[in-house]
Structure formats: C-alpha cells, structure tokens
Protein backbone atom coordinates (compact mmCIF):
# COMPACT_ATOMS: atom_id res chain seq x y z
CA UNK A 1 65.01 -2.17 -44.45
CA UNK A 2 61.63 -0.77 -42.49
CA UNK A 3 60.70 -3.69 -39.80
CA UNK A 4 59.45 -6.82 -40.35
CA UNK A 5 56.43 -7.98 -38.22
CA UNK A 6 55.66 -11.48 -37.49
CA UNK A 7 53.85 -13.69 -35.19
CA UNK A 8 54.72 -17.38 -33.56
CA UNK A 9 52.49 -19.64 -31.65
CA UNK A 10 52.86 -22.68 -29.28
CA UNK A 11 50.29 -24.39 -27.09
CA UNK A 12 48.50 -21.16 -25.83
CA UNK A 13 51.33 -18.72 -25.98
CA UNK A 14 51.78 -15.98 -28.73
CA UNK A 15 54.96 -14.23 -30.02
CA UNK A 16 54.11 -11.02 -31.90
CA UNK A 17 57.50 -9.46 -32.92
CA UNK A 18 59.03 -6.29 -34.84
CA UNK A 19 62.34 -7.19 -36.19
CA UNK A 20 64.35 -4.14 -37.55
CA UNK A 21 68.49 -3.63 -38.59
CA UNK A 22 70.00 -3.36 -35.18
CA UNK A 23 72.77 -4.03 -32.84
CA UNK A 24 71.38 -7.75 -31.41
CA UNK A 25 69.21 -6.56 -29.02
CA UNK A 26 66.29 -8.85 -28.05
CA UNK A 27 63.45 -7.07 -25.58
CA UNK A 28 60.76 -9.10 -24.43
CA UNK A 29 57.90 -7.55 -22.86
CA UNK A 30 59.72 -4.42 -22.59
CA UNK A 31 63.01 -6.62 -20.52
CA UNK A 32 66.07 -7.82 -21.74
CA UNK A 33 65.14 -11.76 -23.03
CA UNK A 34 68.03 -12.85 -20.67
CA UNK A 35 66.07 -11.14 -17.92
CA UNK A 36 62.65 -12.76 -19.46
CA UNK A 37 64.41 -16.39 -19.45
CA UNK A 38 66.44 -16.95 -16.75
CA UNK A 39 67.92 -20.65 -17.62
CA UNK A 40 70.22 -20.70 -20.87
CA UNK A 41 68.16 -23.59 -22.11
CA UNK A 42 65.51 -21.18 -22.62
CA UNK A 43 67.67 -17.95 -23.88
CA UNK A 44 69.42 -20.36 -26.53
CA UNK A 45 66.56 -21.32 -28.22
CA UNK A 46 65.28 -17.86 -28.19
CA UNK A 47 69.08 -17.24 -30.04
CA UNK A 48 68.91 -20.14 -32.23
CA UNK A 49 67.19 -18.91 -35.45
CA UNK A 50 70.10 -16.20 -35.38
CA UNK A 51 72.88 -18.47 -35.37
CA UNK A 52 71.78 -21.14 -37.94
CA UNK A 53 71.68 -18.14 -40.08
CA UNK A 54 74.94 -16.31 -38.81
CA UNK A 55 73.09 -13.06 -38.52
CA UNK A 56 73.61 -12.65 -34.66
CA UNK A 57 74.12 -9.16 -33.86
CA UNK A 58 72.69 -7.38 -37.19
CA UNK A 59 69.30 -7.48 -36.02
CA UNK A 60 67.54 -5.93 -32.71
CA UNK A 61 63.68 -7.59 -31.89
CA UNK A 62 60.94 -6.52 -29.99
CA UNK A 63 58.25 -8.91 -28.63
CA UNK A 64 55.10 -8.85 -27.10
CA UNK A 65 54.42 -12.63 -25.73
CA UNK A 66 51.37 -13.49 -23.87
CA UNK A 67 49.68 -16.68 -22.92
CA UNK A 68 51.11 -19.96 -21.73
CA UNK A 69 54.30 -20.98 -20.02
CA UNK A 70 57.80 -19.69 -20.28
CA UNK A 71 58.99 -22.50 -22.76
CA UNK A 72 56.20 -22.02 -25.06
CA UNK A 73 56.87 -18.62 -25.10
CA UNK A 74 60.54 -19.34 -25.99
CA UNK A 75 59.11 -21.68 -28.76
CA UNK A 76 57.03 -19.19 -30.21
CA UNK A 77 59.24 -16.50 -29.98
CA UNK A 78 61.66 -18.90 -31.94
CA UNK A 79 59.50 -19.43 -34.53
CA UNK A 80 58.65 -15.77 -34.69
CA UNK A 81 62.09 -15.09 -35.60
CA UNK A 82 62.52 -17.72 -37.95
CA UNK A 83 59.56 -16.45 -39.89
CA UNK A 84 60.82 -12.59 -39.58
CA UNK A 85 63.98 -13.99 -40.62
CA UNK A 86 62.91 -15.91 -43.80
CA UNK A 87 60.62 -12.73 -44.90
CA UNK A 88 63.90 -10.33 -44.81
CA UNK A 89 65.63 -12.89 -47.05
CA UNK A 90 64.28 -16.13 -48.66
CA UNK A 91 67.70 -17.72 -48.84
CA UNK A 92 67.74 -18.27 -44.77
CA UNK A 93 64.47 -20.92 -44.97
CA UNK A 94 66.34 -24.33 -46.48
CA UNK A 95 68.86 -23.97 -43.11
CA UNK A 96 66.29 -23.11 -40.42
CA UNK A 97 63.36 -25.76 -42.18
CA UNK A 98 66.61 -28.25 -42.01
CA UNK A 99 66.43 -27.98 -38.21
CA UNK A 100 62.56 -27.74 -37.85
CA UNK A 101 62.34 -24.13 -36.90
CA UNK A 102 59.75 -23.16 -39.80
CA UNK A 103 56.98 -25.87 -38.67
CA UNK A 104 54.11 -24.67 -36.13
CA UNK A 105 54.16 -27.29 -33.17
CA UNK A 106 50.47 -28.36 -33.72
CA UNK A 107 50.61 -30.10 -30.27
CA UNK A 108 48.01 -28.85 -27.20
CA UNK A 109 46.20 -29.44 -24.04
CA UNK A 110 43.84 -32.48 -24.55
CA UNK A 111 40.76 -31.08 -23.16
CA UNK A 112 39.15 -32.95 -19.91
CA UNK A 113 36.08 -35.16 -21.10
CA UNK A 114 32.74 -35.61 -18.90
CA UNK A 115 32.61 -38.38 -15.94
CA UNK A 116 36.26 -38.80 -15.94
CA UNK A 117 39.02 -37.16 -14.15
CA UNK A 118 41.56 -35.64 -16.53
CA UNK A 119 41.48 -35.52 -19.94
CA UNK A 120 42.26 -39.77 -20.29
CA UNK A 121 42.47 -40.86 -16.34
CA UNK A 122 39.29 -42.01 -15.40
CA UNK A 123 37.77 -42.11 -12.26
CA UNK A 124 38.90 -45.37 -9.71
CA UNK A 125 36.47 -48.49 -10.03
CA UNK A 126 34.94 -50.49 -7.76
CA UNK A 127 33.83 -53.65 -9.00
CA UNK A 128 31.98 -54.34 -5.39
C-alpha cells in the first residue's frame, strides 16, 4: 500500500493528511496528536475512526491542520481519517457513515450584518 492522501474540513479549519501502513503513530503538525490535544475528549475523537474500524495500530498518519480552533481541528482531522480510511478499503464506510463520521459538518460562523451588533443581536433601543 503507497499512502493515501486526504483532506477534512470543519468551520474554518483544514485537515490535510498522508495515511500509510504503520505502527499507530498519529503526528500533527510535526507533534505527537496527544501533545497537539491535550484533553482526551479531543485525542478520542481524533482515535475514533480507528476503533469503529478495529484498525488501531496498523496505520501511522501525518497531518498538516491549519485554521480554526482546536476542536474543529479534531473534527476535521476525524473526518480526514475516515475518508483515508474508506479509500484503503470500501468495506470500512457502512460502520463509520453508521456513526456520522463520513458527513462534512456544513455548519459556520454566521457572518455580522450592517447596523447591528453581532451577526443576530441588534443594537439596544430606545423608544424615547
């Protein structure tokens, strides 16, 4: 097997990753991912892919994230994965679509409109 390349997205973070045959190691940005995500909320969903698809261990990833906040770069590392994951064999999608790991999270940053204050809040009124 040569490596696989992917990409995941979330909000405004990208996950470009090589996935190759390996030992389990995951290097983000050239650290360890338990390094990269301190809390183990974070490093399991970066792990989950691998163990709906008991394959933890056989394969070693490298990604390059950018952009956004550390749990949308989790979630599009994730999702990275899932798609490297489902390109080395087709038989892993039906488990990992099961738990919604295949689906880009179409969900971002309302942007801020004109003569208001954020996005929906509006400025305070005064009726006198």
């Amino acid at each position: 097997m040569d490596v696989v390349n992917t990409i995941g997205r979330r909000k405004k973070s990208v996950a470009r990753i090589y996935l190759s045959e390996g030992k389990g190691n995951v290097t983000v940005n050239g650290k360890d991912y338990k390094e990269y995500f301190p809390t183990v909320a974070l490093q399991y969903r970066v792990k989950q892919a691998f163990a709906l698809t008991e394959t933890d261990g056989k394969y070693d990833v490298k990604a390059n994230l950018s952009g956004g906040g550390v749990t949308g770069q989790a979630e599009a590392l994730r999702l990275a994965m899932s798609r490297a994951l489902v390109e080395v064999n087709a038989e892993n999608k039906p488990s990992l679509k099961a738990e919604g790991l295949m689906t880009r999270d179409p969900r971002m940053v309302e942007r801020k409109k004109p003569g208001q204050k954020k996005a929906r809040k509006k400025f305070q009124f005064s009726k006198r």
